[in-house]
C-alpha atoms as a PDB file:
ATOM      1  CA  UNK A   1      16.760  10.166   2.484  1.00  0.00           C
ATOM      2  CA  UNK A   2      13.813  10.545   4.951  1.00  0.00           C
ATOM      3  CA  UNK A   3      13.797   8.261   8.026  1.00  0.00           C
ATOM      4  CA  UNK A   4      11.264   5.040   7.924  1.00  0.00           C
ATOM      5  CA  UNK A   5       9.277   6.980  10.505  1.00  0.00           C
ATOM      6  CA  UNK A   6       8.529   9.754   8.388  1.00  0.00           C
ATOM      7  CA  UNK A   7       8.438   8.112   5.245  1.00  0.00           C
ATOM      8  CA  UNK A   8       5.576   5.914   7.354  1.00  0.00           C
ATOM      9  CA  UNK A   9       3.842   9.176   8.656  1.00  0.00           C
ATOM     10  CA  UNK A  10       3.905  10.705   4.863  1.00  0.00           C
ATOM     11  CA  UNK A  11       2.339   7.319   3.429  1.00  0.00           C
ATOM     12  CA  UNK A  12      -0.084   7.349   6.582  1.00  0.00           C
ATOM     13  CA  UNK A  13      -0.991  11.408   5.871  1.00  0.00           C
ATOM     14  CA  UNK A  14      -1.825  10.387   2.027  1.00  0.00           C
ATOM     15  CA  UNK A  15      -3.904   7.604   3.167  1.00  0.00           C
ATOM     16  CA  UNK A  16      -6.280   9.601   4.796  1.00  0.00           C
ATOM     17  CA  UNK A  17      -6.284  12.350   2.455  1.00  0.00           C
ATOM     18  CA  UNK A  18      -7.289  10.084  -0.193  1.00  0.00           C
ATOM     19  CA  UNK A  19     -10.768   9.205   2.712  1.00  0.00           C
ATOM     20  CA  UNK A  20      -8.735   6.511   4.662  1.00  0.00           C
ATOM     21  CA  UNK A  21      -8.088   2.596   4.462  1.00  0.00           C
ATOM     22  CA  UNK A  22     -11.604   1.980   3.583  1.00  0.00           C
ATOM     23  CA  UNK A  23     -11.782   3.922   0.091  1.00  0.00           C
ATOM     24  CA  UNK A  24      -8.589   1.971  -0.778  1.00  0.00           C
ATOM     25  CA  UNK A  25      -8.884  -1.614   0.528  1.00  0.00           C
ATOM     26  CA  UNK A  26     -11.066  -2.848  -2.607  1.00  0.00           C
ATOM     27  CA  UNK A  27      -7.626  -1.769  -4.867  1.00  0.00           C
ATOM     28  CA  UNK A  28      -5.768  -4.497  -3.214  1.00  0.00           C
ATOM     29  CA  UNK A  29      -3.563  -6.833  -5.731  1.00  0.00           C
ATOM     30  CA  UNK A  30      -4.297  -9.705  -3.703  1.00  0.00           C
ATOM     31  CA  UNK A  31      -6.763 -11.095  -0.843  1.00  0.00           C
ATOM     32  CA  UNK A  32      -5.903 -10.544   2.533  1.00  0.00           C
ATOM     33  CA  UNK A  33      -4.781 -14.326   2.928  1.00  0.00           C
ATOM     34  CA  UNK A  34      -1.908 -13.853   0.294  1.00  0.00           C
ATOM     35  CA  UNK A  35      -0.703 -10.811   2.421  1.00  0.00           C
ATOM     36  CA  UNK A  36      -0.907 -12.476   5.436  1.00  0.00           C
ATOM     37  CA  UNK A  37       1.352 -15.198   4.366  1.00  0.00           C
ATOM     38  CA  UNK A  38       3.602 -13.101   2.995  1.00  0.00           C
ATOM     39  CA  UNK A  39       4.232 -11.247   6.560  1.00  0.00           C
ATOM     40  CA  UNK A  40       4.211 -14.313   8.308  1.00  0.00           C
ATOM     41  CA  UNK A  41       6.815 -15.570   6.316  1.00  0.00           C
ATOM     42  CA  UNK A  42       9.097 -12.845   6.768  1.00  0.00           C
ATOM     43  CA  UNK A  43       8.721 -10.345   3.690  1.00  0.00           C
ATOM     44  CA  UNK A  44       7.613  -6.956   5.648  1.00  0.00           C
ATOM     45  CA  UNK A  45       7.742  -5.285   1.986  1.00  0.00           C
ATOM     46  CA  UNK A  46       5.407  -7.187   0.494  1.00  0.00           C
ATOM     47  CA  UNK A  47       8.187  -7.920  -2.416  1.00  0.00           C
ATOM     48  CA  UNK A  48       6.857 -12.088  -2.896  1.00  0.00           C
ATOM     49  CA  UNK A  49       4.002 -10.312  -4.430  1.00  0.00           C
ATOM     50  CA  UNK A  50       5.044  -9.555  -7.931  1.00  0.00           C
ATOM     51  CA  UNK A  51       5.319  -5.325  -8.252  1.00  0.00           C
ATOM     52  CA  UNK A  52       3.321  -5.767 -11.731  1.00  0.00           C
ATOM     53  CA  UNK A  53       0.447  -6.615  -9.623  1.00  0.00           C
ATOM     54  CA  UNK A  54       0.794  -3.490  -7.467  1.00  0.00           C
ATOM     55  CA  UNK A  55       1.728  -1.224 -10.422  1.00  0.00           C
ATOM     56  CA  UNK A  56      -1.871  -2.175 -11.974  1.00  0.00           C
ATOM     57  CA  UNK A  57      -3.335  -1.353  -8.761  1.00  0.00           C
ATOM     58  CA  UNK A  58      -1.629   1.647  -8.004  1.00  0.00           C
ATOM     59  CA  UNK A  59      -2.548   3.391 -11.413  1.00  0.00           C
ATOM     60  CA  UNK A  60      -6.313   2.817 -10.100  1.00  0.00           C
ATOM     61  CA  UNK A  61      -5.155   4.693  -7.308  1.00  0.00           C
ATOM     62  CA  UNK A  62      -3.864   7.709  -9.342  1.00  0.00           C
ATOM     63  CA  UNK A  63      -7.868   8.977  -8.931  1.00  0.00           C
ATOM     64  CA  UNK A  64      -7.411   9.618  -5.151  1.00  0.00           C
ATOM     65  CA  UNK A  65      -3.690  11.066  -5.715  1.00  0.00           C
ATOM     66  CA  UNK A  66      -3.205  12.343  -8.695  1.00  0.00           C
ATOM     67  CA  UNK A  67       0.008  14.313  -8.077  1.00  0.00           C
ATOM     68  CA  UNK A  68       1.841  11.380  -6.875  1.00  0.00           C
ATOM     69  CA  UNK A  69       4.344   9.133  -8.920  1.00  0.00           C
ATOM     70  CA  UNK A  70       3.214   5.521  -9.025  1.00  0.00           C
ATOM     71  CA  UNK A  71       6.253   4.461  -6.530  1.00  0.00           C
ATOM     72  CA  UNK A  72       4.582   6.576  -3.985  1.00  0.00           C
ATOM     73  CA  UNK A  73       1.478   4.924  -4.867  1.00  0.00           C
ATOM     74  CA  UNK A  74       2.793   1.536  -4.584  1.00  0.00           C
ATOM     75  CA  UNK A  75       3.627   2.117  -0.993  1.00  0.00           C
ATOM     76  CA  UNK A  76       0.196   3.932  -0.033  1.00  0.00           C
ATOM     77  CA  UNK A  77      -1.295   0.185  -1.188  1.00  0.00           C
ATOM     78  CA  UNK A  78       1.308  -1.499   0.824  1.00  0.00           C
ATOM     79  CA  UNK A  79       0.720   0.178   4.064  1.00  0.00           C
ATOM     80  CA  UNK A  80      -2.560  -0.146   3.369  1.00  0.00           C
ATOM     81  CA  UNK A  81      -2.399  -3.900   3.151  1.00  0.00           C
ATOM     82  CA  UNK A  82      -0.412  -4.260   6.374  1.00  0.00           C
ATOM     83  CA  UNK A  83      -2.552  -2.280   8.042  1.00  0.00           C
ATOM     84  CA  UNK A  84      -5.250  -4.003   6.627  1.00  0.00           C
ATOM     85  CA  UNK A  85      -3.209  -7.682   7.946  1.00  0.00           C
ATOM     86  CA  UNK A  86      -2.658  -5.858  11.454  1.00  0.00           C
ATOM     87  CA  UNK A  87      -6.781  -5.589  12.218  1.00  0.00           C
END
């Protein structure tokens, strides 16, 4: 099992292969609001927001990374969205 660090730095390498937060932020599940609250209220993982709703994102996704399962895509959207929260 990879540490969270590197795990982070692998999900932070893919985002910018696939051009960065920017060519990924209009795949988001939900608006910025709904993340917010969701960090503010404790869930770091993102997991009050149903994983159906990522899944459907993260297969629009596949275009940018198409070697990588959809878990893996999944958390390239979710770092994105933190990130995204963290501006």
């Amino acid at each position: 099992m990879k540490a969270n660090n590197e795990f982070t730095d692998e999900i932070d390498s893919l985002i910018d292969k696939a051009g960065g937060m920017g060519a990924i932020l209009h795949l988001m599940p939900v608006s910025k609001t709904q993340i917010q609250s969701a960090l503010v209220n404790g869930d770091e993982h993102l997991n009050t927001i149903p994983l159906s709703l990522w899944d459907g994102c993260a297969c629009l996704l596949a275009h940018l990374m198409p070697k990588q399962p959809l878990s893996m895509l999944v958390c390239v959207l979710k770092r994105v969205a933190v990130l995204w929260c963290r501006e």
